[in-house]
Protein backbone atom coordinates (compact mmCIF):
# COMPACT_ATOMS: atom_id res chain seq x y z
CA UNK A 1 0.00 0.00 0.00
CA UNK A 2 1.10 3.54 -1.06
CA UNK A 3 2.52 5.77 1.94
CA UNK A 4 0.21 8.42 2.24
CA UNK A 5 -2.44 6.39 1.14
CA UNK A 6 -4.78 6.02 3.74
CA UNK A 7 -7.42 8.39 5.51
CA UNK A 8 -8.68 6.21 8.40
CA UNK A 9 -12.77 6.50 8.74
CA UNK A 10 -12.85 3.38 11.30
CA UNK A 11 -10.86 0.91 12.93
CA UNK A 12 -11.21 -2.61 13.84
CA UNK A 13 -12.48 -3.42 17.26
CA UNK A 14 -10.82 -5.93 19.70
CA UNK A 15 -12.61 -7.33 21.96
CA UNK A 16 -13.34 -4.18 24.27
CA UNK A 17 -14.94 -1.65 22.34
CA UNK A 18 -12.58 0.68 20.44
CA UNK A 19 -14.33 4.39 19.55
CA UNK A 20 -12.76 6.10 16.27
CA UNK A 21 -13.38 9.56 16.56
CA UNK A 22 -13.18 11.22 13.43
CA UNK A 23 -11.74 15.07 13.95
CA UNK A 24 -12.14 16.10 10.19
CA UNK A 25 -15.64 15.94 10.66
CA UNK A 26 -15.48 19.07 12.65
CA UNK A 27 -18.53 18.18 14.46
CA UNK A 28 -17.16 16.50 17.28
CA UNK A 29 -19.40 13.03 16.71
CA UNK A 30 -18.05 9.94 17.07
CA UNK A 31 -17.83 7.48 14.25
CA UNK A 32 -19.74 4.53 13.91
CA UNK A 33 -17.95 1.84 15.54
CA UNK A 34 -17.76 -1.92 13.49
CA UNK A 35 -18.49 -5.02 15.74
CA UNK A 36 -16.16 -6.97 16.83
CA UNK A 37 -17.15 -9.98 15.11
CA UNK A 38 -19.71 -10.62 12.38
CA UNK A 39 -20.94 -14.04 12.10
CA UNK A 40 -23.49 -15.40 9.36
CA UNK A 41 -24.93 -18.47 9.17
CA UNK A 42 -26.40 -19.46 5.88
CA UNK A 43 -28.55 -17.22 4.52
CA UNK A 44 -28.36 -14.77 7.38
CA UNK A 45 -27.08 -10.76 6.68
CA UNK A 46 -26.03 -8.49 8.91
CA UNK A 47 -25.68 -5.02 8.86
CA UNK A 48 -23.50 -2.05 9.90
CA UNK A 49 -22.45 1.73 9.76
CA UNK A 50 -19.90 3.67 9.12
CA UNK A 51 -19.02 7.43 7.96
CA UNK A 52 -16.80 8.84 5.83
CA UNK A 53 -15.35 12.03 6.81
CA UNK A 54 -14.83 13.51 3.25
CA UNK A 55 -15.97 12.20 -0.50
CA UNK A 56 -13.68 9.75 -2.26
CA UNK A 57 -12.88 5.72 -2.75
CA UNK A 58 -13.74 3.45 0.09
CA UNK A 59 -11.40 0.85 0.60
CA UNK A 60 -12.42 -2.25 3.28
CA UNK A 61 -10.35 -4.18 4.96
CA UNK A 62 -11.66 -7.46 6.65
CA UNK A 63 -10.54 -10.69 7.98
CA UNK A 64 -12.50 -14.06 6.71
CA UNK A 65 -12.73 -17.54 8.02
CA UNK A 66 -15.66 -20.27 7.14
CA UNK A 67 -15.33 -23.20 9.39
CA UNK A 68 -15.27 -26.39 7.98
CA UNK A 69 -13.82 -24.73 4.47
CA UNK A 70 -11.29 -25.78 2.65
CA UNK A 71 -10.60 -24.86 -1.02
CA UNK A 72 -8.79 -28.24 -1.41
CA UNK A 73 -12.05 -29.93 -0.38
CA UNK A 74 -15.01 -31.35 -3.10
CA UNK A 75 -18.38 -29.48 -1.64
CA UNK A 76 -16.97 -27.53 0.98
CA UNK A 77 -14.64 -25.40 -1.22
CA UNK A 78 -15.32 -22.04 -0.50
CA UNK A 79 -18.06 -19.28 2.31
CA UNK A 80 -19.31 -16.50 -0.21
CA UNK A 81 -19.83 -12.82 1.36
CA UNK A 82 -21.83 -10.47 -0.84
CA UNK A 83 -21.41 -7.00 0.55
CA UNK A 84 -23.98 -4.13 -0.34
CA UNK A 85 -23.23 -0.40 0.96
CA UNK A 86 -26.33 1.28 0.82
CA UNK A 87 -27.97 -1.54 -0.87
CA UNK A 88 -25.81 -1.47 -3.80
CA UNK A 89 -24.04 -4.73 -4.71
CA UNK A 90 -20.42 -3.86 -4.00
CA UNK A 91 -18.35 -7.34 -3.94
CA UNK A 92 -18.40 -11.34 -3.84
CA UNK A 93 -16.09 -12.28 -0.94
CA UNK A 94 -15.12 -15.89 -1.45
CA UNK A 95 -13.49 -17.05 1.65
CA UNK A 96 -11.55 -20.69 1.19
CA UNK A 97 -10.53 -21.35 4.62
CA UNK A 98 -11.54 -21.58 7.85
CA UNK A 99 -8.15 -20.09 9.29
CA UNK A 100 -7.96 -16.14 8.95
CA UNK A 101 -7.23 -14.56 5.78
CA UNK A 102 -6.91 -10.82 5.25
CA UNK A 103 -8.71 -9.00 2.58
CA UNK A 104 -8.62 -5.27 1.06
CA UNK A 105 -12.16 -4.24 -1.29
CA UNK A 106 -12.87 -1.56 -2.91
CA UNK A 107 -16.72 0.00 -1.98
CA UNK A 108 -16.17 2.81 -4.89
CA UNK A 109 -16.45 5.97 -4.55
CA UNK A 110 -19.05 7.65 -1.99
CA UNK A 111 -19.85 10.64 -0.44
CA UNK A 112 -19.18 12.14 2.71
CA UNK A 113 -20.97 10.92 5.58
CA UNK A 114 -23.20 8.25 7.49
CA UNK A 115 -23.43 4.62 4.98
CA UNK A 116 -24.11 1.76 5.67
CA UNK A 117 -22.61 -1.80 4.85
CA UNK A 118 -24.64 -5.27 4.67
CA UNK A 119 -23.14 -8.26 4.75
CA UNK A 120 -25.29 -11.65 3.56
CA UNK A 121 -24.14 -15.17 2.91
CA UNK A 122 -24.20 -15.92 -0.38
CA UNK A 123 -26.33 -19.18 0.19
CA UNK A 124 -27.03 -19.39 -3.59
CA UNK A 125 -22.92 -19.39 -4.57
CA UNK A 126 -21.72 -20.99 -1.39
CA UNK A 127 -20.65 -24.98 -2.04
CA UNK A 128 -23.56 -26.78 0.28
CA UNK A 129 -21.41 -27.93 2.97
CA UNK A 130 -20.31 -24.43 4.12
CA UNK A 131 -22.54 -23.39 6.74
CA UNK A 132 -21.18 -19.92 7.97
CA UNK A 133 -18.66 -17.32 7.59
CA UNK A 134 -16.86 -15.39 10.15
CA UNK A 135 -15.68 -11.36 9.82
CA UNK A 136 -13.77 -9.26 11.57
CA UNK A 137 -11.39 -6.74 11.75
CA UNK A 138 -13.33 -3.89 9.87
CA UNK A 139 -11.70 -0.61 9.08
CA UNK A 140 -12.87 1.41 6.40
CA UNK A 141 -10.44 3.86 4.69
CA UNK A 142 -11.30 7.03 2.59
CA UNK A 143 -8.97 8.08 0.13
CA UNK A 144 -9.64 11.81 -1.04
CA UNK A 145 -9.35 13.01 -4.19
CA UNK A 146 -5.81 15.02 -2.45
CA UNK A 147 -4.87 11.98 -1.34
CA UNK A 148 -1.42 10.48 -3.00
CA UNK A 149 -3.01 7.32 -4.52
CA UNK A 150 -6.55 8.30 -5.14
CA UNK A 151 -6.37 8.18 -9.22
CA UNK A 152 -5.22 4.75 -9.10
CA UNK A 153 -8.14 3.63 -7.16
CA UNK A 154 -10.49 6.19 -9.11
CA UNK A 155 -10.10 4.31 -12.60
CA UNK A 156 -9.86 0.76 -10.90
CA UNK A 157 -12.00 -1.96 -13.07
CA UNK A 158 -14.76 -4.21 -11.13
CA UNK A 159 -14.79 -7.54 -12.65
CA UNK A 160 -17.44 -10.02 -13.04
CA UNK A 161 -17.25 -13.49 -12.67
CA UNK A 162 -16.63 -16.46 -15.28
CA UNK A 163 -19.68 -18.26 -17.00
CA UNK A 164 -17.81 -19.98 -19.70
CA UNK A 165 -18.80 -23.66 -19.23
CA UNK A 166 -16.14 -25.86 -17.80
CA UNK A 167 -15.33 -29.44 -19.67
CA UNK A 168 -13.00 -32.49 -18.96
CA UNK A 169 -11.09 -31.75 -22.39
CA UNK A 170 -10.44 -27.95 -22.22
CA UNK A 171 -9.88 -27.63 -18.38
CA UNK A 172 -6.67 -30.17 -17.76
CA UNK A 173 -8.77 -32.21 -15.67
CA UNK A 174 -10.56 -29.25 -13.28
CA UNK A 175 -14.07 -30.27 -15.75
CA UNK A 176 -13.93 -34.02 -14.44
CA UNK A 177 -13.42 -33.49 -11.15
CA UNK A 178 -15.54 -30.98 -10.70
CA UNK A 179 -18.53 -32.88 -13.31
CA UNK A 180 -20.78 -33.34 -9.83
CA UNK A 181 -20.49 -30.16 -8.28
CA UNK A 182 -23.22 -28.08 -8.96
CA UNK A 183 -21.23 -25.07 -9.09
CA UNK A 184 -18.96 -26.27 -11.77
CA UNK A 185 -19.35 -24.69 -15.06
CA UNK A 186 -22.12 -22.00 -14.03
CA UNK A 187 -22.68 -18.54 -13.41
CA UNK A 188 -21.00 -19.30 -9.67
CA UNK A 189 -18.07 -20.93 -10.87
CA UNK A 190 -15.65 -18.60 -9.03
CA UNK A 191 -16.96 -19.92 -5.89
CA UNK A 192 -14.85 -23.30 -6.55
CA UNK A 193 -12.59 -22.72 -9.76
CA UNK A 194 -9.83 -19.68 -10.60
CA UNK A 195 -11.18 -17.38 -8.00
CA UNK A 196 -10.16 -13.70 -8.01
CA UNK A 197 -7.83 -13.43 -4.44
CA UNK A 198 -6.10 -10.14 -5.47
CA UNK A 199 -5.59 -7.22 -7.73
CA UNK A 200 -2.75 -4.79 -7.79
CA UNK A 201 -1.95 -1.75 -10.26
CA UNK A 202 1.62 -0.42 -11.67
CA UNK A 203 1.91 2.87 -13.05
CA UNK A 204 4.45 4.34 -16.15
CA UNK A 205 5.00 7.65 -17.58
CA UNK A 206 3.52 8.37 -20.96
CA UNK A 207 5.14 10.38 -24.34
CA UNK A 208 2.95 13.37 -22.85
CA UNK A 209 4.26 15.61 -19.66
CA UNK A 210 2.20 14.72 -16.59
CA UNK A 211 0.29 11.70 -18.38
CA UNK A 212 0.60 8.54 -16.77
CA UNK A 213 -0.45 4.86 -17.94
CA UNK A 214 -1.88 3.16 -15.32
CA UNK A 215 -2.04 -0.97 -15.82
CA UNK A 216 -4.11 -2.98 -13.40
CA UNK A 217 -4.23 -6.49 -12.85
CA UNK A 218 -5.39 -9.13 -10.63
CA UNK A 219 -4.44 -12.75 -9.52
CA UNK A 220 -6.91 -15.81 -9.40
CA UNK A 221 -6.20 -19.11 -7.89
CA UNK A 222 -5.59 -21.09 -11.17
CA UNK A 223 -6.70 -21.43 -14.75
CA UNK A 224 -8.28 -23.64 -16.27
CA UNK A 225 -6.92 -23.75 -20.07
CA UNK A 226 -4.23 -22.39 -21.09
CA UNK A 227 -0.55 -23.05 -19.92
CA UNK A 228 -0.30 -26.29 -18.62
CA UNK A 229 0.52 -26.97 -14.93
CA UNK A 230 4.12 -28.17 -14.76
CA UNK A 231 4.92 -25.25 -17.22
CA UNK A 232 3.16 -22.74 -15.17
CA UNK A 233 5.93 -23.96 -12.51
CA UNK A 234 8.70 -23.70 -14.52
CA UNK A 235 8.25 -20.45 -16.26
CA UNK A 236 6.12 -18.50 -13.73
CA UNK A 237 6.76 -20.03 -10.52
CA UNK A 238 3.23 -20.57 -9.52
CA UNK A 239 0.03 -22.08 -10.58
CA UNK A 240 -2.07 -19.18 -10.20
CA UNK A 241 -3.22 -17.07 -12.95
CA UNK A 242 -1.59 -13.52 -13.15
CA UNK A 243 -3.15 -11.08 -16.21
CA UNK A 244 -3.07 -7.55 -16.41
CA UNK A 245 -7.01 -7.19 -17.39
CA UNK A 246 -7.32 -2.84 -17.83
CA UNK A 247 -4.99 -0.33 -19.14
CA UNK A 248 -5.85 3.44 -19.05
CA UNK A 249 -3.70 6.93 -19.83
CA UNK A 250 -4.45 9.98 -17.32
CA UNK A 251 -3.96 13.66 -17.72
CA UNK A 252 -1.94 15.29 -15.08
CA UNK A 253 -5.52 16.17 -13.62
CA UNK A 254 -6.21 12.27 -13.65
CA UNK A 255 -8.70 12.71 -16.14
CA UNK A 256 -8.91 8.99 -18.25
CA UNK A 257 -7.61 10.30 -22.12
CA UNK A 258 -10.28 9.43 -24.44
CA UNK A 259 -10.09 6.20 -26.65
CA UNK A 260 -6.81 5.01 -24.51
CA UNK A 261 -8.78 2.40 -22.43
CA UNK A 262 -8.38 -1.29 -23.13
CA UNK A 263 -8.60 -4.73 -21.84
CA UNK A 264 -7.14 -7.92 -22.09
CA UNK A 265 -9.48 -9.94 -24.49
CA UNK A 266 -9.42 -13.64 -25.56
CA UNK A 267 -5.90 -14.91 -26.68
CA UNK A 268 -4.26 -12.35 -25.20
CA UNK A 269 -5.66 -9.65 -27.31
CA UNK A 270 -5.33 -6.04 -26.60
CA UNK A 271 -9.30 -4.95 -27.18
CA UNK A 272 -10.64 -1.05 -27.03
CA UNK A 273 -13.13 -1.07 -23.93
CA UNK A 274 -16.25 0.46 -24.99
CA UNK A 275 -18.11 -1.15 -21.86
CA UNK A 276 -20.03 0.78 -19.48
CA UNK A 277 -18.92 2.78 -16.51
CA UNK A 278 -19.57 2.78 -13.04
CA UNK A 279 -18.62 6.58 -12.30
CA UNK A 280 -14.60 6.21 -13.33
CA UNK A 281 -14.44 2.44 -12.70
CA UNK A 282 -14.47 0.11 -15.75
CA UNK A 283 -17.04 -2.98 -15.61
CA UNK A 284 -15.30 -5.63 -17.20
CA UNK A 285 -16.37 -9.94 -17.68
CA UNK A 286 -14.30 -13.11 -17.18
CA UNK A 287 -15.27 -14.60 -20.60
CA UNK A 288 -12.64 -17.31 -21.16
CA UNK A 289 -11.45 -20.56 -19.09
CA UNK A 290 -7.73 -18.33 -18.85
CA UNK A 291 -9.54 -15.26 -17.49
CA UNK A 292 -9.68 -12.85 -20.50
CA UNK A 293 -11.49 -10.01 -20.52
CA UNK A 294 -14.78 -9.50 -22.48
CA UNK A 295 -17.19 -5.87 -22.52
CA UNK A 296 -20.18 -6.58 -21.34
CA UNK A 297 -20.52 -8.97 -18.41
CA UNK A 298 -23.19 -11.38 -18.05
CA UNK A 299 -22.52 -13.33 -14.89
CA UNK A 300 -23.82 -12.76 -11.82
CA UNK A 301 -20.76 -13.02 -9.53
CA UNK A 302 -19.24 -9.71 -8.78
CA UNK A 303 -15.27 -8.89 -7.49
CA UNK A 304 -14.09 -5.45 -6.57
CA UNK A 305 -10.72 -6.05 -4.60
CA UNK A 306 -8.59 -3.22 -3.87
CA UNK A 307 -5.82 -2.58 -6.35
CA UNK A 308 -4.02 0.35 -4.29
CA UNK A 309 -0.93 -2.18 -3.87
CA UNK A 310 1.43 -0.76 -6.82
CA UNK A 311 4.18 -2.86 -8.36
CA UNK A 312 6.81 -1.92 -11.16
CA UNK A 313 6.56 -4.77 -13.22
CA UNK A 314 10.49 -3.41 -14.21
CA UNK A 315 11.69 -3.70 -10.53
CA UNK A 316 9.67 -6.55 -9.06
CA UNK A 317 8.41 -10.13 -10.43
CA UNK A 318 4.39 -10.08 -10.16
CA UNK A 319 4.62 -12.79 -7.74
CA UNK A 320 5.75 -10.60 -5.37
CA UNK A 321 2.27 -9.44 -4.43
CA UNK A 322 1.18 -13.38 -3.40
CA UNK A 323 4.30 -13.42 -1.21
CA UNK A 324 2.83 -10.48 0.34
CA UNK A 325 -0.34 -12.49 0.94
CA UNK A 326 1.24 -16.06 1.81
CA UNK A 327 -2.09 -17.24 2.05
CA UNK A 328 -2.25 -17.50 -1.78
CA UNK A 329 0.67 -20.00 -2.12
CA UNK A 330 -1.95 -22.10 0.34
CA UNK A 331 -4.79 -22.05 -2.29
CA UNK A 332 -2.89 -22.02 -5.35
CA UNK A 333 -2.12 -25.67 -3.78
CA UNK A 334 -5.19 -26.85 -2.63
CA UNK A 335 -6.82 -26.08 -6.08
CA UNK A 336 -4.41 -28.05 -8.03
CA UNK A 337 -4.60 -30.94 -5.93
CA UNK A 338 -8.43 -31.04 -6.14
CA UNK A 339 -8.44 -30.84 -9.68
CA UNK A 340 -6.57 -34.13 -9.96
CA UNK A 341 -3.39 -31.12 -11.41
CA UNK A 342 -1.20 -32.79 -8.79
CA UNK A 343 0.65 -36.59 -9.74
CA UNK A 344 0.20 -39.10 -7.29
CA UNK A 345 2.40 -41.52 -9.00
CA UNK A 346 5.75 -39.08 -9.41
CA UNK A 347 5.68 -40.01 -12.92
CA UNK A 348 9.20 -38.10 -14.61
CA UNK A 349 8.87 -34.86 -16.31
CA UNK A 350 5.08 -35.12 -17.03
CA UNK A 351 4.06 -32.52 -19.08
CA UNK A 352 0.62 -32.12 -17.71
CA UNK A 353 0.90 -32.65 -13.85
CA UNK A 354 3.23 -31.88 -10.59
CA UNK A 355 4.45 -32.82 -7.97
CA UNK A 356 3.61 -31.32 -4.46
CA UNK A 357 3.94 -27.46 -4.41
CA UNK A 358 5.47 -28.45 -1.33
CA UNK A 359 8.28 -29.83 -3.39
CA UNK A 360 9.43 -27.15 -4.83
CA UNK A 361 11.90 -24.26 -4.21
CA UNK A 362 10.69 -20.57 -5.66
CA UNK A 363 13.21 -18.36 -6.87
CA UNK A 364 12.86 -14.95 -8.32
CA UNK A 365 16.01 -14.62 -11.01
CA UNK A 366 17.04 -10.82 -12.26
CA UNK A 367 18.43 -11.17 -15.89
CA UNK A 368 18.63 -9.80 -19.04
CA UNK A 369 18.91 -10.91 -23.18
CA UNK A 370 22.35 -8.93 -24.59
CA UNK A 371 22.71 -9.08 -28.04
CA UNK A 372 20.21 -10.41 -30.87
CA UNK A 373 16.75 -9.73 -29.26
CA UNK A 374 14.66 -12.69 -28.46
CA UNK A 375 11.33 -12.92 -30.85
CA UNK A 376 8.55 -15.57 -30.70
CA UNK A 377 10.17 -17.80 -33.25
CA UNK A 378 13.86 -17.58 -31.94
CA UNK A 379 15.10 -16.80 -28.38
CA UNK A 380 17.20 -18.35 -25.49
CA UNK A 381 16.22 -18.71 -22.08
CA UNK A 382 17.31 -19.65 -18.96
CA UNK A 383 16.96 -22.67 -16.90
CA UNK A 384 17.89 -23.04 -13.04
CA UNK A 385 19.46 -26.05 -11.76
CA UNK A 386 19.67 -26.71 -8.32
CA UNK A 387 22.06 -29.88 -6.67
CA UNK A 388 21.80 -31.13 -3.27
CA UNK A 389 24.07 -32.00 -0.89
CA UNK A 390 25.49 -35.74 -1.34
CA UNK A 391 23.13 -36.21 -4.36
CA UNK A 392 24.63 -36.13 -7.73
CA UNK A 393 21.55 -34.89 -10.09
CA UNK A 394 20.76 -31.46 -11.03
CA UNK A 395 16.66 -30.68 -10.96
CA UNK A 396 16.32 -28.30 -13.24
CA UNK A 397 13.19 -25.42 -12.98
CA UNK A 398 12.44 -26.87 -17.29
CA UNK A 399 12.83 -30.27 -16.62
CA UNK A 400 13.96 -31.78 -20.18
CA UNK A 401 11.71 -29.47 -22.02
CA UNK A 402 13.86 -25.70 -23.46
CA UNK A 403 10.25 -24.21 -24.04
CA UNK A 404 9.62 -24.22 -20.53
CA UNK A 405 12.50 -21.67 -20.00
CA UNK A 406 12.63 -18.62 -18.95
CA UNK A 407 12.81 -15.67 -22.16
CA UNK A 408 11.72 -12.43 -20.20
CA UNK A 409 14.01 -10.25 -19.08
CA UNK A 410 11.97 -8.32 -15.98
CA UNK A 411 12.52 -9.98 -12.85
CA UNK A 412 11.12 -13.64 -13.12
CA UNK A 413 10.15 -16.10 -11.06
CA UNK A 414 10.62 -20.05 -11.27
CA UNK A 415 10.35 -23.04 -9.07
CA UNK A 416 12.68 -26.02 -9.10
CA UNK A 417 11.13 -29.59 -7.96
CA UNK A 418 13.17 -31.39 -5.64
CA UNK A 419 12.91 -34.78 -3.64
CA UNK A 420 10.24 -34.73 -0.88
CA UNK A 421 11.35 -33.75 2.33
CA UNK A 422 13.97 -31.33 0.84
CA UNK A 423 14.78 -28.22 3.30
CA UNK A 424 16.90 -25.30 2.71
CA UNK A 425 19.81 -26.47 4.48
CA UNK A 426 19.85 -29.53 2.03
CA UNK A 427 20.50 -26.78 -0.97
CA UNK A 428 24.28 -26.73 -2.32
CA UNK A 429 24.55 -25.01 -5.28
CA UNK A 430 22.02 -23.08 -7.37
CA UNK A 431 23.27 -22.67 -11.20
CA UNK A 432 22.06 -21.13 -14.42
CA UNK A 433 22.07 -22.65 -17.55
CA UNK A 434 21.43 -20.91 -21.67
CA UNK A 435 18.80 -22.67 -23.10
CA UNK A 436 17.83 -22.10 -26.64
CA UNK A 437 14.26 -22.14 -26.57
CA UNK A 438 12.75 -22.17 -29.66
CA UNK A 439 14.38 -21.38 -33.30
CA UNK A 440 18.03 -20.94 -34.12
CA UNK A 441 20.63 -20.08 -31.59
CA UNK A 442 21.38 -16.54 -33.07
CA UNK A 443 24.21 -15.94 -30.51
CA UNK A 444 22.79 -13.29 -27.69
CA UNK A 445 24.21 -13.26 -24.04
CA UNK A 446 22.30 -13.80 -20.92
CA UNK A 447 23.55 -11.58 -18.35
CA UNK A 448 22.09 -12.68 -14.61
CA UNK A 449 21.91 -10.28 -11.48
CA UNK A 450 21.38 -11.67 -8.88
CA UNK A 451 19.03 -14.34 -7.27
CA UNK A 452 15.75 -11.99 -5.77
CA UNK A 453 14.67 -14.63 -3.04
CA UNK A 454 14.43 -18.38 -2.57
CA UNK A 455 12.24 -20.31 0.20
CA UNK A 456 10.30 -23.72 0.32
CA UNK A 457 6.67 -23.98 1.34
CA UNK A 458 6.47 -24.94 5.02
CA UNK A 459 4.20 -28.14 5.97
CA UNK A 460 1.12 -25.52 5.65
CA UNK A 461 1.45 -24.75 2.08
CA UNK A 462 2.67 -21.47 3.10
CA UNK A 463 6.25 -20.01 2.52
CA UNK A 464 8.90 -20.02 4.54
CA UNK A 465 11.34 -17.32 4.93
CA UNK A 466 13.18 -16.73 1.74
CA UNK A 467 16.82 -17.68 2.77
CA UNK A 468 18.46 -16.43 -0.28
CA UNK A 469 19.26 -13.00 -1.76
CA UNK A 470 22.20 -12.34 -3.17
CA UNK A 471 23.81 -10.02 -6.03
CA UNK A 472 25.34 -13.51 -8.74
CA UNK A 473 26.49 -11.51 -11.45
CA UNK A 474 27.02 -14.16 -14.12
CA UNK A 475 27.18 -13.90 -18.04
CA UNK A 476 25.93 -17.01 -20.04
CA UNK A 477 26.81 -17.67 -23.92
CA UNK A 478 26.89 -20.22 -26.21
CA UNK A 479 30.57 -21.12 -25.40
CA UNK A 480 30.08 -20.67 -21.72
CA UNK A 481 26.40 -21.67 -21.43
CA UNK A 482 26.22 -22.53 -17.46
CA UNK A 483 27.60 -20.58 -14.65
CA UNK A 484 27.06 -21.25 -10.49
CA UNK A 485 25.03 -18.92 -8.75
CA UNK A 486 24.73 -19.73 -5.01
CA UNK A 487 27.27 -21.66 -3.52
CA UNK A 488 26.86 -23.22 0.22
CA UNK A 489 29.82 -22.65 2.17
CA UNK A 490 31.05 -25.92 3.71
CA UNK A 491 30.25 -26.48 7.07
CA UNK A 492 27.92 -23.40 7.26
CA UNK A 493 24.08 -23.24 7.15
């Protein structure tokens, strides 16, 4: 979250009641103070006040659980939340745990003063075995049109959920396993399949003084077409689904430029958006099984997370934003596994399943193509190879297969599989390897950086520290194609 950011309209309540009082208001009243604890059984609603002490975008933070939920678990995948602030349908919370999880939405843009939010269980898009959810935490933030921040939020799109049918031969398995749940394949998909769990923005200067381009994206649990599983791994470092989905050029004002708006269509298509508005904010549709955009949303499944976190996609790998929000590594897992994504039987360098994500070490590599630039028919990549102490084999992030290296050049992330029961201290060297990927080998240079972070998923199927960063400036060519990154000192840790 931006410094600066935040205008705080509320805060969340322990268990002794904790009064807010808001001295912008100039009136002396106190706010509205949030319960401590919200819980809904199915189809209850509850709701609750709060004031805003000046006009501008609402952000809400709250903290989920749904016991007896598990994401990983046929029936009982997933609570769903719908929130309304002053009756108006603001958000579809799916919560797919019954530990605590965190969340930041977006209520849009309101007014100053009193408002009031209602939450209801979603008994129509909630799997049948979940029987409640539990919130708390509330604290509403205001950010003001003077407030650093506010034009990101201002142009932020709301997305709609997915009602592209799901089948056993164009969702790598997630159709079949999912053929008895009556959620699969509907309008309330999302509530069991490639649900949104965060959203983020980065922002770049334009040709034009004082214009900026502001990119926003979002993060869902999985996809299901698309890039298969085990090369998800291996070239992103994750099985979630990352997209940028809205792209939009401001005036130094923060006024959108006309005709600069566009999505993220089908096949990875830049589309104009000519879909309607809701004030400054973009409604846009899941319309594909590998969450593209479409104009003109049809389902009835509704997602407005907050996107004030800003990454430079230059600086930072996108993944970066689910290591801020462990939790994510925890249902990126639990999805695979359900939908049969996850091989049982260890069969070697299978090109459509993995191993435990619990396997595997996640790096974040810093490198760049010097020399002939990579194009879709002809680059090299790199690979990461990782050796063990007292175990002669190299795993390699690409397995056997050079299109499942890595070819961009901002700060990527990989994973590496390794034996089960593989910890950190078990790591001895960490190399890089050239890999022509696809065409000719044309002769460029990868330079590498340094190594951005490393860590293993902990028994939870949440990450562990990262252990690793460290500058490992290395130059790889065709006559020197591999080079050692990370060495482990003898006798040290």
């Amino acid at each position: 979250m931006s410094r600066g950011l935040r205008r705080a309209v509320g805060a969340a309540l322990a268990a002794a009641a904790l009064t807010v009082g808001l001295g912008a208001c100039g009136s002396g009243d106190e706010a509205p103070a949030p319960p401590a604890e919200v819980v809904l059984n199915r189809g209850q609603d509850s709701s609750m006040p709060f004031r805003t002490d000046a006009e501008g975008e609402v952000l809400l933070d709250v903290t989920t659980a749904a016991p007896g939920v598990s994401w990983g678990s046929p029936g009982s995948e997933s609570a769903v939340v719908s929130l309304f602030v002053d009756n108006t349908y603001a958000t579809d919370v799916v919560i797919p745990a019954s530990f605590p999880i965190k969340r930041s939405l977006a209520l849009g843009h309101l007014a100053a003063g009193d408002h009031t939010l209602r939450a209801q269980f979603a008994a129509d898009r909630s799997p049948q075995a979940a029987a409640s959810a539990r919130l708390t935490g509330f604290t509403f933030r205001t950010v003001t049109p003077q407030d650093n921040g506010y034009q990101a939020l201002a142009h932020a799109p709301v997305v709609y959920g997915r009602t592209t049918p799901l089948s056993a031969a164009t969702a790598g398995g997630a159709g079949a396993a999912a053929a008895a749940d009556p959620l699969a394949g509907g309008p309330f998909q999302n509530a069991i399949t490639d649900t949104p769990l965060l959203a983020f923005h980065s922002e770049a200067p334009t040709a034009i003084s004082g214009h900026r381009l502001l990119t926003y994206s979002m993060v869902w649990s999985n996809e299901d077409s698309g890039t298969s599983t085990p090369a998800l791994m291996a070239q992103w470092g994750r099985t979630t689904d990352i997209e940028w989905t809205y792209q939009v050029e401001i005036d130094a004002a923060g006024n959108a430029i006309p005709g600069s708006a566009v999505i993220q269509g089908p096949d990875h298509a830049t589309q104009p958006f000519t879909g309607r508005y809701e004030g400054g904010h973009p409604v846009l549709g899941t319309c594909t099984l590998n969450n593209g955009m479409c104009q003109n949303p049809d389902g009835p499944m509704r997602f407005a997370l907050s996107a004030a976190d800003t990454l430079d996609p230059s600086a930072d790998a996108r993944e970066r934003e689910m290591d801020r929000n462990p939790w994510t590594y925890w249902v990126m897992s639990q999805e695979v596994a359900r939908e049969g994504k996850v091989d049982e039987d260890k069969t070697p360098n299978s090109i459509t399943k993995i191993s435990d994500p619990r396997n595997y070490l996640y790096l974040i590599i810093r490198k760049s193509t010097v020399g002939p630039p990579n194009t879709e028919n002809s680059w090299v990549g790199l690979s990461v190879g990782v050796r063990l102490s007292g175990n002669g084999e190299t795993y390699r992030s690409n397995k056997i297969y050079p299109l499942w290296a890595i070819a961009r050049d901002t700060p990527a992330a990989t994973a590496v599989e390794l034996p089960p029961g593989t910890v950190a201290e078990d790591i001895s060297t960490i190399e890089a390897t050239r890999v022509v990927g696809a065409g000719v080998d044309r002769g460029a240079r990868i330079k590498v950086d340094s190594i951005e972070r490393a860590f293993l998923l902990g028994p939870d199927g949440q990450p562990q520290q990262s252990f690793l960063f460290t500058p490992a400036k290395a130059t790889l060519s065709q006559a020197a194609p591999t080079a050692t990154l990370f060495r482990r000192p003898q006798g040290g840790s």
